[in-house]
PDB file of N, CA and C in Angstrom:
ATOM      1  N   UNK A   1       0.842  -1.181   0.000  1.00  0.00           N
ATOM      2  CA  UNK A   1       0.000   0.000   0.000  1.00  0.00           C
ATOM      3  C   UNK A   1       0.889   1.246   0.000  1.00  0.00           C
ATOM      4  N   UNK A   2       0.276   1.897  -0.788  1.00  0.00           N
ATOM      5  CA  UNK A   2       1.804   3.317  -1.269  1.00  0.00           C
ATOM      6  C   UNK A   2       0.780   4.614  -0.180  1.00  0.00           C
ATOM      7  N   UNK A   3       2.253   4.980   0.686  1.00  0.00           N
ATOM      8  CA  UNK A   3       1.576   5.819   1.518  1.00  0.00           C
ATOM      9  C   UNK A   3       0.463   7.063   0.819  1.00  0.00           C
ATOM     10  N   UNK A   4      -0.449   7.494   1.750  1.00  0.00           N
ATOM     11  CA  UNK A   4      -1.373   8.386   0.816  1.00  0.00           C
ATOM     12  C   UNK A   4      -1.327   9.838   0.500  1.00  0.00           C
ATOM     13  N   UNK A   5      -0.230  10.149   0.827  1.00  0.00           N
ATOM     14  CA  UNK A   5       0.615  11.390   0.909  1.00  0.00           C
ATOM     15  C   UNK A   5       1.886  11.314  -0.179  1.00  0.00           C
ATOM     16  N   UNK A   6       1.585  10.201  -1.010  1.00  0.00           N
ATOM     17  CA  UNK A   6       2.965  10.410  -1.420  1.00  0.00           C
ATOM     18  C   UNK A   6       2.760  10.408  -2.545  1.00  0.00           C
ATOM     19  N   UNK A   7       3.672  10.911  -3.690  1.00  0.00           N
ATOM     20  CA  UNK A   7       3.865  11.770  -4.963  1.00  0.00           C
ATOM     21  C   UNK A   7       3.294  11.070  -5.952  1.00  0.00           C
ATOM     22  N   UNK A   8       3.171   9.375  -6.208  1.00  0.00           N
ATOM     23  CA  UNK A   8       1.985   8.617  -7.113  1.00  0.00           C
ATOM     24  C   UNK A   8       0.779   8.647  -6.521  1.00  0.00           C
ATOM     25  N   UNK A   9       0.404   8.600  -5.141  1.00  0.00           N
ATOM     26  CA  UNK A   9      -0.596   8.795  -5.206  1.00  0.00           C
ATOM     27  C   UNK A   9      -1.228  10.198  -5.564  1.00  0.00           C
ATOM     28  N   UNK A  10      -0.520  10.976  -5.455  1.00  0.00           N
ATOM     29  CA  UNK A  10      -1.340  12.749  -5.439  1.00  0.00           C
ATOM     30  C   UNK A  10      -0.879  13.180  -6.994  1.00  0.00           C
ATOM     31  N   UNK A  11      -0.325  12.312  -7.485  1.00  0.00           N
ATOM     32  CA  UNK A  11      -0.312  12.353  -9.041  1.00  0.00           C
ATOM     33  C   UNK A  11       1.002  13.769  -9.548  1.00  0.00           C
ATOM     34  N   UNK A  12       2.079  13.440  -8.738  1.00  0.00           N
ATOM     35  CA  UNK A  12       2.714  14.183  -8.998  1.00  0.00           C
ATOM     36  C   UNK A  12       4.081  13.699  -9.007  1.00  0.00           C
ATOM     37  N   UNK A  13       4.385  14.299 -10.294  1.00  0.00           N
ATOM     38  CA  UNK A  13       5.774  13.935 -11.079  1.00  0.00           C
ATOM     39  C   UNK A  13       7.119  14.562 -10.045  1.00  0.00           C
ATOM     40  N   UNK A  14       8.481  12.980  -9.606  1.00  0.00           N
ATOM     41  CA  UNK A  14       9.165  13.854  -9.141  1.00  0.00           C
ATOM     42  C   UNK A  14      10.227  14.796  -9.478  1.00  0.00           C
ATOM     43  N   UNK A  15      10.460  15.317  -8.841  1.00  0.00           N
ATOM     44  CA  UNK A  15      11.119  16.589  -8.954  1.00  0.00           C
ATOM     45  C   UNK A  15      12.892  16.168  -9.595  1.00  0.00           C
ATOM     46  N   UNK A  16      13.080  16.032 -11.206  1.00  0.00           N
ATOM     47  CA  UNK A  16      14.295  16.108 -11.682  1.00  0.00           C
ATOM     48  C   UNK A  16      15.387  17.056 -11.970  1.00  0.00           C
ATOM     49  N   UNK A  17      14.906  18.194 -11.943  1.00  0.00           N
ATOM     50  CA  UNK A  17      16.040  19.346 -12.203  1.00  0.00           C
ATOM     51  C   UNK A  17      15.702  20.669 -11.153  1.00  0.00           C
ATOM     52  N   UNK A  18      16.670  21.013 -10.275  1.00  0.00           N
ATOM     53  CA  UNK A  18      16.580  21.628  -9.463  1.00  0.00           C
ATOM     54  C   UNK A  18      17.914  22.656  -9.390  1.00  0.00           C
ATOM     55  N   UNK A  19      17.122  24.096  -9.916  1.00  0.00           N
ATOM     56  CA  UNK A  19      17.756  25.519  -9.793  1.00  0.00           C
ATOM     57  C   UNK A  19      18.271  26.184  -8.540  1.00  0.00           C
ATOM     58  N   UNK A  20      19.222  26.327  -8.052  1.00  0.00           N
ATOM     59  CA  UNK A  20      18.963  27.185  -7.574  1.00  0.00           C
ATOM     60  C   UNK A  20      20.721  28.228  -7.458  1.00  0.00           C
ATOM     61  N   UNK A  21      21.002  29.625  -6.852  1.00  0.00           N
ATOM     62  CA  UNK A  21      22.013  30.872  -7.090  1.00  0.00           C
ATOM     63  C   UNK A  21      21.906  31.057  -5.475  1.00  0.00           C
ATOM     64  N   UNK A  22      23.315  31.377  -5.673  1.00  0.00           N
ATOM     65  CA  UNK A  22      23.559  31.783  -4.021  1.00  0.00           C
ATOM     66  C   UNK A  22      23.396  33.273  -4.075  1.00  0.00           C
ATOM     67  N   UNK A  23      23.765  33.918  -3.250  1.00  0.00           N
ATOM     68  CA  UNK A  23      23.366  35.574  -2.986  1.00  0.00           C
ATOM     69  C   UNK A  23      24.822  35.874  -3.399  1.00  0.00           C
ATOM     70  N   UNK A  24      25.045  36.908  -3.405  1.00  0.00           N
ATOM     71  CA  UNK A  24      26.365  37.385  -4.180  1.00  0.00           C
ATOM     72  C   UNK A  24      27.403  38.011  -3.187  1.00  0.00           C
ATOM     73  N   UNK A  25      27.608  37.084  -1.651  1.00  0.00           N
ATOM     74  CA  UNK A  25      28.315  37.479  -0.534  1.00  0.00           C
ATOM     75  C   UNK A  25      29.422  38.313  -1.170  1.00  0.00           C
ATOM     76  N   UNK A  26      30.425  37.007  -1.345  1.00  0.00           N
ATOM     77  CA  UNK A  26      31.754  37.505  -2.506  1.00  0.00           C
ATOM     78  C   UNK A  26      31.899  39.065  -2.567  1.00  0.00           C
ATOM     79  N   UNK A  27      31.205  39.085  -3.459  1.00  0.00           N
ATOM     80  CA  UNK A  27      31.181  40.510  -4.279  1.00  0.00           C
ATOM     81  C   UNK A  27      30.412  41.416  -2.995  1.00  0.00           C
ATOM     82  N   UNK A  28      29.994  41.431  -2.205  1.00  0.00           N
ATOM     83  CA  UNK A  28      28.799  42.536  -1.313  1.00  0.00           C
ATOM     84  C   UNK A  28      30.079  42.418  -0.407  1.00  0.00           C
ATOM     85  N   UNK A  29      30.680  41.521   0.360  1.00  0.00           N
ATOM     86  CA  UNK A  29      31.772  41.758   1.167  1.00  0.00           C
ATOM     87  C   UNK A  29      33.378  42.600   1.085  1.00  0.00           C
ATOM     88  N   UNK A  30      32.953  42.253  -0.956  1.00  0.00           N
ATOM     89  CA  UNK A  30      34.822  42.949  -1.187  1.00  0.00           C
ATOM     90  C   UNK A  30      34.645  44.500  -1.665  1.00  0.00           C
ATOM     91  N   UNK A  31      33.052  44.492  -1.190  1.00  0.00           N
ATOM     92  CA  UNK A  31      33.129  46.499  -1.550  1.00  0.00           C
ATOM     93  C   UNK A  31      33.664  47.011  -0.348  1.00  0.00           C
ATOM     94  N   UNK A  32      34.369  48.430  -0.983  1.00  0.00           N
ATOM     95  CA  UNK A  32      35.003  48.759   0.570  1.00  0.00           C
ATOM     96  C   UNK A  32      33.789  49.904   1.347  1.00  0.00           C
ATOM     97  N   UNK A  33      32.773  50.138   1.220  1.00  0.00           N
ATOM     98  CA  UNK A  33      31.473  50.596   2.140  1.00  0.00           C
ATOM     99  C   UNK A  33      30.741  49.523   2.395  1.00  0.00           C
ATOM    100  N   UNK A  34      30.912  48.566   2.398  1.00  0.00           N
ATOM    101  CA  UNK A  34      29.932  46.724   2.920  1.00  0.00           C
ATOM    102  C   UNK A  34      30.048  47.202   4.468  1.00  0.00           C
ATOM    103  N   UNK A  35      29.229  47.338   4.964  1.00  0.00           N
ATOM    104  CA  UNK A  35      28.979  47.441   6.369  1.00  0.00           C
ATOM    105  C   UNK A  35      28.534  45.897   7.069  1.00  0.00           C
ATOM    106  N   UNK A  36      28.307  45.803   8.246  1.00  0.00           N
ATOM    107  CA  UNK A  36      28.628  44.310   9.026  1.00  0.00           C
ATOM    108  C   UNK A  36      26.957  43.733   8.439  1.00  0.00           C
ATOM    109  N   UNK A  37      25.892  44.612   8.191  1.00  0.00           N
ATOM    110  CA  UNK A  37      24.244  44.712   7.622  1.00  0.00           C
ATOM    111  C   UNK A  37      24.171  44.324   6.343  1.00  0.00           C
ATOM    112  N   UNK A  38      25.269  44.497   5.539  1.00  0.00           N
ATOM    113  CA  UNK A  38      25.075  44.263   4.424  1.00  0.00           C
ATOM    114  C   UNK A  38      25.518  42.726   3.955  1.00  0.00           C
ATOM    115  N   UNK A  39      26.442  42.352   4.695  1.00  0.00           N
ATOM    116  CA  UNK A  39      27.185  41.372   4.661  1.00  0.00           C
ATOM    117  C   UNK A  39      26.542  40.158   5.297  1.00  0.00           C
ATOM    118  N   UNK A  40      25.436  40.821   6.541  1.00  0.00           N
ATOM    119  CA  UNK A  40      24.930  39.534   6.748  1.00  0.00           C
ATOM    120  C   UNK A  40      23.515  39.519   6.378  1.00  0.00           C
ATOM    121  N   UNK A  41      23.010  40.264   5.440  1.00  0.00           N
ATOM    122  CA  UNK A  41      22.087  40.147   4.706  1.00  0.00           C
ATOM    123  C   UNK A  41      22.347  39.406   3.635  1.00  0.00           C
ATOM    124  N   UNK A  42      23.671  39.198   2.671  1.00  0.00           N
ATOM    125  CA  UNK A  42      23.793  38.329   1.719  1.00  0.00           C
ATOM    126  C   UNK A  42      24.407  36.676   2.354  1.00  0.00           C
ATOM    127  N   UNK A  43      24.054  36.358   3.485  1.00  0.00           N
ATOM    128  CA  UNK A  43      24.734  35.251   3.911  1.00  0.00           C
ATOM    129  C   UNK A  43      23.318  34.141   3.466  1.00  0.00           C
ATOM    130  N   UNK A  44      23.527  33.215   3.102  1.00  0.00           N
ATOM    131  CA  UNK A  44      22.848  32.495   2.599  1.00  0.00           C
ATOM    132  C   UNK A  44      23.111  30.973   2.475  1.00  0.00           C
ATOM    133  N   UNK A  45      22.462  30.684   3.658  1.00  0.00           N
ATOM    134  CA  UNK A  45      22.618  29.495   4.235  1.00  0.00           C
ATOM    135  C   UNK A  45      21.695  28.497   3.860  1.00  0.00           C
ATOM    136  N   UNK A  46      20.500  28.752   3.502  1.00  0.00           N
ATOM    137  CA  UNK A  46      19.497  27.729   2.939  1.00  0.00           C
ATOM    138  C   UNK A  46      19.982  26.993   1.751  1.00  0.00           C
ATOM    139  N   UNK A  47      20.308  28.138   0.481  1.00  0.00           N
ATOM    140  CA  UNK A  47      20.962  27.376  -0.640  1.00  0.00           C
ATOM    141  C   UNK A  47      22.294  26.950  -0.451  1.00  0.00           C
ATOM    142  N   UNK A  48      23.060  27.165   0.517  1.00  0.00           N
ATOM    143  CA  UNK A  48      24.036  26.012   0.426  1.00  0.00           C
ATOM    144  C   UNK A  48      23.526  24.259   0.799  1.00  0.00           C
ATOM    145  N   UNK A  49      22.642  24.646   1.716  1.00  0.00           N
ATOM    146  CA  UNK A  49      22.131  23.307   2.225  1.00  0.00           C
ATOM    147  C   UNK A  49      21.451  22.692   0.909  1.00  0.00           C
ATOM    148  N   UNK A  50      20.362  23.498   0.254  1.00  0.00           N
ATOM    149  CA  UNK A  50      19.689  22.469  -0.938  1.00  0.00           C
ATOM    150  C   UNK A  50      20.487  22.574  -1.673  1.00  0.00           C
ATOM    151  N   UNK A  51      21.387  23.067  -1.949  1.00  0.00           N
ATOM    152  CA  UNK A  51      22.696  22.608  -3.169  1.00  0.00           C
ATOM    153  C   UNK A  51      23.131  21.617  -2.828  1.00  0.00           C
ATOM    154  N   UNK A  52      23.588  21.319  -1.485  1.00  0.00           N
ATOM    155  CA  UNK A  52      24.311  19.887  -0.767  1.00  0.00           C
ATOM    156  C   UNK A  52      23.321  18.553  -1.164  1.00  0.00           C
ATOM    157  N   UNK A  53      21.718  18.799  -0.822  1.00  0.00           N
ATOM    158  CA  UNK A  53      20.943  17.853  -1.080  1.00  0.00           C
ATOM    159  C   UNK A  53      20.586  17.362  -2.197  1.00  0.00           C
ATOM    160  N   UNK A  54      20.708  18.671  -3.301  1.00  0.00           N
ATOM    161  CA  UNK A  54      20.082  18.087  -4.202  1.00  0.00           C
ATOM    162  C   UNK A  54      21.674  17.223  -4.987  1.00  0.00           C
ATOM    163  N   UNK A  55      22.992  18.126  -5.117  1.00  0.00           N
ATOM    164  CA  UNK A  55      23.989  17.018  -5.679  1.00  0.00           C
ATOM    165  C   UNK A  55      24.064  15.958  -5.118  1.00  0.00           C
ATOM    166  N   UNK A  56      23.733  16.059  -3.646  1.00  0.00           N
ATOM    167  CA  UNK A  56      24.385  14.158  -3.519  1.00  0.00           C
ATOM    168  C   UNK A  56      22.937  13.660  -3.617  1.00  0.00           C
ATOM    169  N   UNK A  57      21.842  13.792  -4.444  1.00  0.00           N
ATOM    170  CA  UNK A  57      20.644  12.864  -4.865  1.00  0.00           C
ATOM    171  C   UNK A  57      21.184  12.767  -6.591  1.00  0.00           C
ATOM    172  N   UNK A  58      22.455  13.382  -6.854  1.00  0.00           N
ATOM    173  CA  UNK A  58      22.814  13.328  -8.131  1.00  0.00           C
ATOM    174  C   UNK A  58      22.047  12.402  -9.933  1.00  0.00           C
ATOM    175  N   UNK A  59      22.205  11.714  -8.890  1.00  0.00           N
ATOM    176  CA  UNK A  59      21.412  10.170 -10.332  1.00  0.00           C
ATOM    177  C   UNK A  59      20.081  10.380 -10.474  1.00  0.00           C
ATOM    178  N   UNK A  60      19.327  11.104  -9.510  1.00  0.00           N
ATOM    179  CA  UNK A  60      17.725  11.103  -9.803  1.00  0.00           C
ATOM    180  C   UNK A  60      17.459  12.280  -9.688  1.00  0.00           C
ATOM    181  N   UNK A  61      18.590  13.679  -9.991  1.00  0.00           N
ATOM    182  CA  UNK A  61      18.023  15.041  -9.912  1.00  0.00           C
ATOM    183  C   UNK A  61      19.284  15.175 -10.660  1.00  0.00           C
ATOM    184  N   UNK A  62      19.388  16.426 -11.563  1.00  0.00           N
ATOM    185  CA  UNK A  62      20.299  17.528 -12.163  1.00  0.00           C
ATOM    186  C   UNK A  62      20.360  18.732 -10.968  1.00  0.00           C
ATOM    187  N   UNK A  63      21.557  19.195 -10.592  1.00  0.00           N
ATOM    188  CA  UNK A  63      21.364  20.171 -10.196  1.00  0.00           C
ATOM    189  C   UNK A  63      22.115  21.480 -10.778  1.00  0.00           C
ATOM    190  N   UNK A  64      21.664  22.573 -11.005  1.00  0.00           N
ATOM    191  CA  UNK A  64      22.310  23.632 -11.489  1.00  0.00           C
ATOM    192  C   UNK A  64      21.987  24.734 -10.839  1.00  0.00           C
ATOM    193  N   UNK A  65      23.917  24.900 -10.289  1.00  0.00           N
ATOM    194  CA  UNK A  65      24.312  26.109  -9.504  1.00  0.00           C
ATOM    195  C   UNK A  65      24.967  26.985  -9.976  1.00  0.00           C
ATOM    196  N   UNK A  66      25.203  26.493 -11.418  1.00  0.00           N
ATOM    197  CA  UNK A  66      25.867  28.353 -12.117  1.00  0.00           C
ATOM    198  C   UNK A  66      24.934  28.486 -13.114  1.00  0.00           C
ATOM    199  N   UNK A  67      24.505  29.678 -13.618  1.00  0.00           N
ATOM    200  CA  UNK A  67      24.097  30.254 -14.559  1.00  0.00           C
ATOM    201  C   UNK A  67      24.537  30.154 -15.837  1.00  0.00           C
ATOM    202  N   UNK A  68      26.000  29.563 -16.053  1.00  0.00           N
ATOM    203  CA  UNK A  68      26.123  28.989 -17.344  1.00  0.00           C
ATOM    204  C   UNK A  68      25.646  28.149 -18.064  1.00  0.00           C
ATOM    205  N   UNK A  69      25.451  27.281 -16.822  1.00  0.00           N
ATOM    206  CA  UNK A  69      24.444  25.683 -17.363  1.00  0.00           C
ATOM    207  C   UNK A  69      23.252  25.776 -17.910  1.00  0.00           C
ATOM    208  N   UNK A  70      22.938  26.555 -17.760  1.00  0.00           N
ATOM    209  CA  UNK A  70      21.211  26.829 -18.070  1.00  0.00           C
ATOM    210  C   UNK A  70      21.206  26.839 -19.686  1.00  0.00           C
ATOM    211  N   UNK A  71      21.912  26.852 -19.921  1.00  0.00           N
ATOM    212  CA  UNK A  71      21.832  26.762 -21.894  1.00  0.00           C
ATOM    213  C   UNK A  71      21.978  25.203 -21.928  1.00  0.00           C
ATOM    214  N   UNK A  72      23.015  24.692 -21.353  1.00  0.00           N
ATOM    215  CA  UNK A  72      23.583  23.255 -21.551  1.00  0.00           C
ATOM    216  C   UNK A  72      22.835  22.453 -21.125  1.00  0.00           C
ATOM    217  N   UNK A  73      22.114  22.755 -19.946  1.00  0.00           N
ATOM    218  CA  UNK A  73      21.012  21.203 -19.809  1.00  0.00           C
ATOM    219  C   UNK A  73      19.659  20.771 -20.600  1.00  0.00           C
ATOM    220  N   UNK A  74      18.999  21.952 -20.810  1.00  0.00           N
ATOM    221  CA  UNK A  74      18.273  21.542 -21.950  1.00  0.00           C
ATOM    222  C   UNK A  74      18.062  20.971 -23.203  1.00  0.00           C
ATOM    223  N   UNK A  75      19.574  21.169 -23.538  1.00  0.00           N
ATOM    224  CA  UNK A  75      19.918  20.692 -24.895  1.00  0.00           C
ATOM    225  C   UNK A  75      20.430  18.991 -24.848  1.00  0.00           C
ATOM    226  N   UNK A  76      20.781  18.892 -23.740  1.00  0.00           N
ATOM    227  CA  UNK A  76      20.994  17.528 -23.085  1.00  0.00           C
ATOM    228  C   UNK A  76      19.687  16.701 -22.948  1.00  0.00           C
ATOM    229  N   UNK A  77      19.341  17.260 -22.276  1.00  0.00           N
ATOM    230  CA  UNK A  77      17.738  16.545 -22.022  1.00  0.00           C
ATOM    231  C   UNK A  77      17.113  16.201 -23.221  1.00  0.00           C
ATOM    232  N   UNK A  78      16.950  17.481 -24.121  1.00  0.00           N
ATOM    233  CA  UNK A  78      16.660  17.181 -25.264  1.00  0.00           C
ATOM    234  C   UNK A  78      17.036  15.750 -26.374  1.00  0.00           C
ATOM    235  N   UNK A  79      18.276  16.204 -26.194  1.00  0.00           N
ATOM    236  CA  UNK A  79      18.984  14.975 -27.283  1.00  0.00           C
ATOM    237  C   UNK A  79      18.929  13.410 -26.578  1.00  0.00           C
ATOM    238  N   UNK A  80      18.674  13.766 -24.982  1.00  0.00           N
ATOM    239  CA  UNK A  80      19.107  12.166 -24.357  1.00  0.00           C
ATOM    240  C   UNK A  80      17.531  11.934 -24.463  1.00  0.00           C
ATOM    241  N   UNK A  81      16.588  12.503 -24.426  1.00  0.00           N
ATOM    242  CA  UNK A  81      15.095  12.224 -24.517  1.00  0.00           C
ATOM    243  C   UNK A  81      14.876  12.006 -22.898  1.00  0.00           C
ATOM    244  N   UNK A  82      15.400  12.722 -21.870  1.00  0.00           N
ATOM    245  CA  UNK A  82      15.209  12.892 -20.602  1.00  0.00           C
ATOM    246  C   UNK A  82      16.293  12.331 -19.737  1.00  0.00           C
ATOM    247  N   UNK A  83      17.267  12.121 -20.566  1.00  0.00           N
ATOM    248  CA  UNK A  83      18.364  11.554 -20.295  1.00  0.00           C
ATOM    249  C   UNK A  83      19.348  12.859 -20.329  1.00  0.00           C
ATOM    250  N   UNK A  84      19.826  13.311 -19.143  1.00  0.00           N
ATOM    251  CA  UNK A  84      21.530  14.146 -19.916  1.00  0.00           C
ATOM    252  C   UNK A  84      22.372  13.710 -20.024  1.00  0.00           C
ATOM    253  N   UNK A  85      22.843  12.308 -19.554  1.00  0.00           N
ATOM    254  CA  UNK A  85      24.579  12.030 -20.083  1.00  0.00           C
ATOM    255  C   UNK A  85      24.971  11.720 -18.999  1.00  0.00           C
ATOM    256  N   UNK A  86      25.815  10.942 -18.520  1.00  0.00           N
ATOM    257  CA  UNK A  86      26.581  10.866 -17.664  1.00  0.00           C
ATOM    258  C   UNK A  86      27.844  12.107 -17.416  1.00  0.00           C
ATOM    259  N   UNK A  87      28.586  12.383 -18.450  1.00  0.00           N
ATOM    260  CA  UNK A  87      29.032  13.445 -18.503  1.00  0.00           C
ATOM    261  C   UNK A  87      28.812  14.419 -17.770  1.00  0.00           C
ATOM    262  N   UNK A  88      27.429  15.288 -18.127  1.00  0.00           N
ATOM    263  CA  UNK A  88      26.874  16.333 -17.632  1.00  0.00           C
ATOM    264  C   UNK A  88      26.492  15.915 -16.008  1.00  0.00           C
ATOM    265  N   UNK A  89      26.090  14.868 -15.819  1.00  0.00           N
ATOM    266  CA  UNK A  89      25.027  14.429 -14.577  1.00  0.00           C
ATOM    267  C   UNK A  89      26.346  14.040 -13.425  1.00  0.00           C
ATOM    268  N   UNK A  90      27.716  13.819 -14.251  1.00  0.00           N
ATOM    269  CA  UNK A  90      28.840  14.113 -13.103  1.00  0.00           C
ATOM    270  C   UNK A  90      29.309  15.490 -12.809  1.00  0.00           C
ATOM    271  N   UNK A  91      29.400  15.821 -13.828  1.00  0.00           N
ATOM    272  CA  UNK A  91      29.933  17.461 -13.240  1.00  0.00           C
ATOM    273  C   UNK A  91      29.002  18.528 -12.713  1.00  0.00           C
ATOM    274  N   UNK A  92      27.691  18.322 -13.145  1.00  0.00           N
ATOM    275  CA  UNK A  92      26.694  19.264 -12.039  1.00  0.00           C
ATOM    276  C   UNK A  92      26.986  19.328 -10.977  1.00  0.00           C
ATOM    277  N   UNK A  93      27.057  18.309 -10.033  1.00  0.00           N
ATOM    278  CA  UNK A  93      26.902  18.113  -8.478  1.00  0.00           C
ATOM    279  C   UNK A  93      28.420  18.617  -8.260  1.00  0.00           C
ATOM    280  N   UNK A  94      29.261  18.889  -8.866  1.00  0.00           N
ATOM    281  CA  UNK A  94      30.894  18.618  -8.248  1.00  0.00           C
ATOM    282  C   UNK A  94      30.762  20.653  -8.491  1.00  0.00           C
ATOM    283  N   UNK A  95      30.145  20.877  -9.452  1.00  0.00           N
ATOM    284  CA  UNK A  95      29.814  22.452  -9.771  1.00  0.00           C
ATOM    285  C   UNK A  95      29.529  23.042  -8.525  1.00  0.00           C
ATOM    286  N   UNK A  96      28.566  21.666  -7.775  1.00  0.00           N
ATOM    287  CA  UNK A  96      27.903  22.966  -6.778  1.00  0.00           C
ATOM    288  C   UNK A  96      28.285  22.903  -5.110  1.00  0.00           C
ATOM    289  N   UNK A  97      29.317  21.418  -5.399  1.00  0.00           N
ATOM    290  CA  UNK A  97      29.738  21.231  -4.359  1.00  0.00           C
ATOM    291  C   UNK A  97      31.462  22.592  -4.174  1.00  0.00           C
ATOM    292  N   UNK A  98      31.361  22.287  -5.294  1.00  0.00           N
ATOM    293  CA  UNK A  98      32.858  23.573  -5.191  1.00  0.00           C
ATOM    294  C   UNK A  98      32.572  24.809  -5.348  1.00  0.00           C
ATOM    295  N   UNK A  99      31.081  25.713  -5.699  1.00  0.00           N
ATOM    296  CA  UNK A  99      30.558  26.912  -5.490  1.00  0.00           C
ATOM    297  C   UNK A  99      30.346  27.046  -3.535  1.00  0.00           C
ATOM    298  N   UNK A 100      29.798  25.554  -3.601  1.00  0.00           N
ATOM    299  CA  UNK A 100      29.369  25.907  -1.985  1.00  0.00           C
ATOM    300  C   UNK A 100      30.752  25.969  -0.832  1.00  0.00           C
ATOM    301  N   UNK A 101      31.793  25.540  -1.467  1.00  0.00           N
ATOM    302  CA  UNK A 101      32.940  25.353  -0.621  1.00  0.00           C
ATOM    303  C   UNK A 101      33.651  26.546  -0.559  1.00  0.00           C
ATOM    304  N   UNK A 102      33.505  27.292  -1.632  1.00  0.00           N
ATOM    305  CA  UNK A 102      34.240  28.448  -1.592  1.00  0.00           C
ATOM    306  C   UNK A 102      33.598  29.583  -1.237  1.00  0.00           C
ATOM    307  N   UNK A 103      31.834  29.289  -0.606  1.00  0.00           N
ATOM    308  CA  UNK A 103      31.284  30.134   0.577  1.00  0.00           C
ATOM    309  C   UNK A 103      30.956  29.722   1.761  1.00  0.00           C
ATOM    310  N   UNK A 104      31.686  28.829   2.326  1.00  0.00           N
ATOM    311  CA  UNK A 104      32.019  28.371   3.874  1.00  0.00           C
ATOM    312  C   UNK A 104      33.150  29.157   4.258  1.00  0.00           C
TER     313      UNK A 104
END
Protein backbone atom coordinates (compact mmCIF):
# COMPACT_ATOMS: atom_id res chain seq x y z
CA UNK A 1 0.00 0.00 0.00
CA UNK A 2 1.80 3.32 -1.27
CA UNK A 3 1.58 5.82 1.52
CA UNK A 4 -1.37 8.39 0.82
CA UNK A 5 0.62 11.39 0.91
CA UNK A 6 2.96 10.41 -1.42
CA UNK A 7 3.86 11.77 -4.96
CA UNK A 8 1.98 8.62 -7.11
CA UNK A 9 -0.60 8.80 -5.21
CA UNK A 10 -1.34 12.75 -5.44
CA UNK A 11 -0.31 12.35 -9.04
CA UNK A 12 2.71 14.18 -9.00
CA UNK A 13 5.77 13.94 -11.08
CA UNK A 14 9.17 13.85 -9.14
CA UNK A 15 11.12 16.59 -8.95
CA UNK A 16 14.30 16.11 -11.68
CA UNK A 17 16.04 19.35 -12.20
CA UNK A 18 16.58 21.63 -9.46
CA UNK A 19 17.76 25.52 -9.79
CA UNK A 20 18.96 27.18 -7.57
CA UNK A 21 22.01 30.87 -7.09
CA UNK A 22 23.56 31.78 -4.02
CA UNK A 23 23.37 35.57 -2.99
CA UNK A 24 26.36 37.39 -4.18
CA UNK A 25 28.31 37.48 -0.53
CA UNK A 26 31.75 37.51 -2.51
CA UNK A 27 31.18 40.51 -4.28
CA UNK A 28 28.80 42.54 -1.31
CA UNK A 29 31.77 41.76 1.17
CA UNK A 30 34.82 42.95 -1.19
CA UNK A 31 33.13 46.50 -1.55
CA UNK A 32 35.00 48.76 0.57
CA UNK A 33 31.47 50.60 2.14
CA UNK A 34 29.93 46.72 2.92
CA UNK A 35 28.98 47.44 6.37
CA UNK A 36 28.63 44.31 9.03
CA UNK A 37 24.24 44.71 7.62
CA UNK A 38 25.08 44.26 4.42
CA UNK A 39 27.18 41.37 4.66
CA UNK A 40 24.93 39.53 6.75
CA UNK A 41 22.09 40.15 4.71
CA UNK A 42 23.79 38.33 1.72
CA UNK A 43 24.73 35.25 3.91
CA UNK A 44 22.85 32.50 2.60
CA UNK A 45 22.62 29.50 4.23
CA UNK A 46 19.50 27.73 2.94
CA UNK A 47 20.96 27.38 -0.64
CA UNK A 48 24.04 26.01 0.43
CA UNK A 49 22.13 23.31 2.23
CA UNK A 50 19.69 22.47 -0.94
CA UNK A 51 22.70 22.61 -3.17
CA UNK A 52 24.31 19.89 -0.77
CA UNK A 53 20.94 17.85 -1.08
CA UNK A 54 20.08 18.09 -4.20
CA UNK A 55 23.99 17.02 -5.68
CA UNK A 56 24.39 14.16 -3.52
CA UNK A 57 20.64 12.86 -4.86
CA UNK A 58 22.81 13.33 -8.13
CA UNK A 59 21.41 10.17 -10.33
CA UNK A 60 17.72 11.10 -9.80
CA UNK A 61 18.02 15.04 -9.91
CA UNK A 62 20.30 17.53 -12.16
CA UNK A 63 21.36 20.17 -10.20
CA UNK A 64 22.31 23.63 -11.49
CA UNK A 65 24.31 26.11 -9.50
CA UNK A 66 25.87 28.35 -12.12
CA UNK A 67 24.10 30.25 -14.56
CA UNK A 68 26.12 28.99 -17.34
CA UNK A 69 24.44 25.68 -17.36
CA UNK A 70 21.21 26.83 -18.07
CA UNK A 71 21.83 26.76 -21.89
CA UNK A 72 23.58 23.26 -21.55
CA UNK A 73 21.01 21.20 -19.81
CA UNK A 74 18.27 21.54 -21.95
CA UNK A 75 19.92 20.69 -24.89
CA UNK A 76 20.99 17.53 -23.08
CA UNK A 77 17.74 16.54 -22.02
CA UNK A 78 16.66 17.18 -25.26
CA UNK A 79 18.98 14.97 -27.28
CA UNK A 80 19.11 12.17 -24.36
CA UNK A 81 15.10 12.22 -24.52
CA UNK A 82 15.21 12.89 -20.60
CA UNK A 83 18.36 11.55 -20.30
CA UNK A 84 21.53 14.15 -19.92
CA UNK A 85 24.58 12.03 -20.08
CA UNK A 86 26.58 10.87 -17.66
CA UNK A 87 29.03 13.44 -18.50
CA UNK A 88 26.87 16.33 -17.63
CA UNK A 89 25.03 14.43 -14.58
CA UNK A 90 28.84 14.11 -13.10
CA UNK A 91 29.93 17.46 -13.24
CA UNK A 92 26.69 19.26 -12.04
CA UNK A 93 26.90 18.11 -8.48
CA UNK A 94 30.89 18.62 -8.25
CA UNK A 95 29.81 22.45 -9.77
CA UNK A 96 27.90 22.97 -6.78
CA UNK A 97 29.74 21.23 -4.36
CA UNK A 98 32.86 23.57 -5.19
CA UNK A 99 30.56 26.91 -5.49
CA UNK A 100 29.37 25.91 -1.99
CA UNK A 101 32.94 25.35 -0.62
CA UNK A 102 34.24 28.45 -1.59
CA UNK A 103 31.28 30.13 0.58
CA UNK A 104 32.02 28.37 3.87
Amino acid sequence: MQHPLGLKVQNISPLSIIVRNLYPFTGTIAKPNCTLADAVEEVDIGSVTFLHAAAKNHERASVLSNPTDYKTLPGAWKDGKGDIGQGLRGSLPLKAFEMTARVR
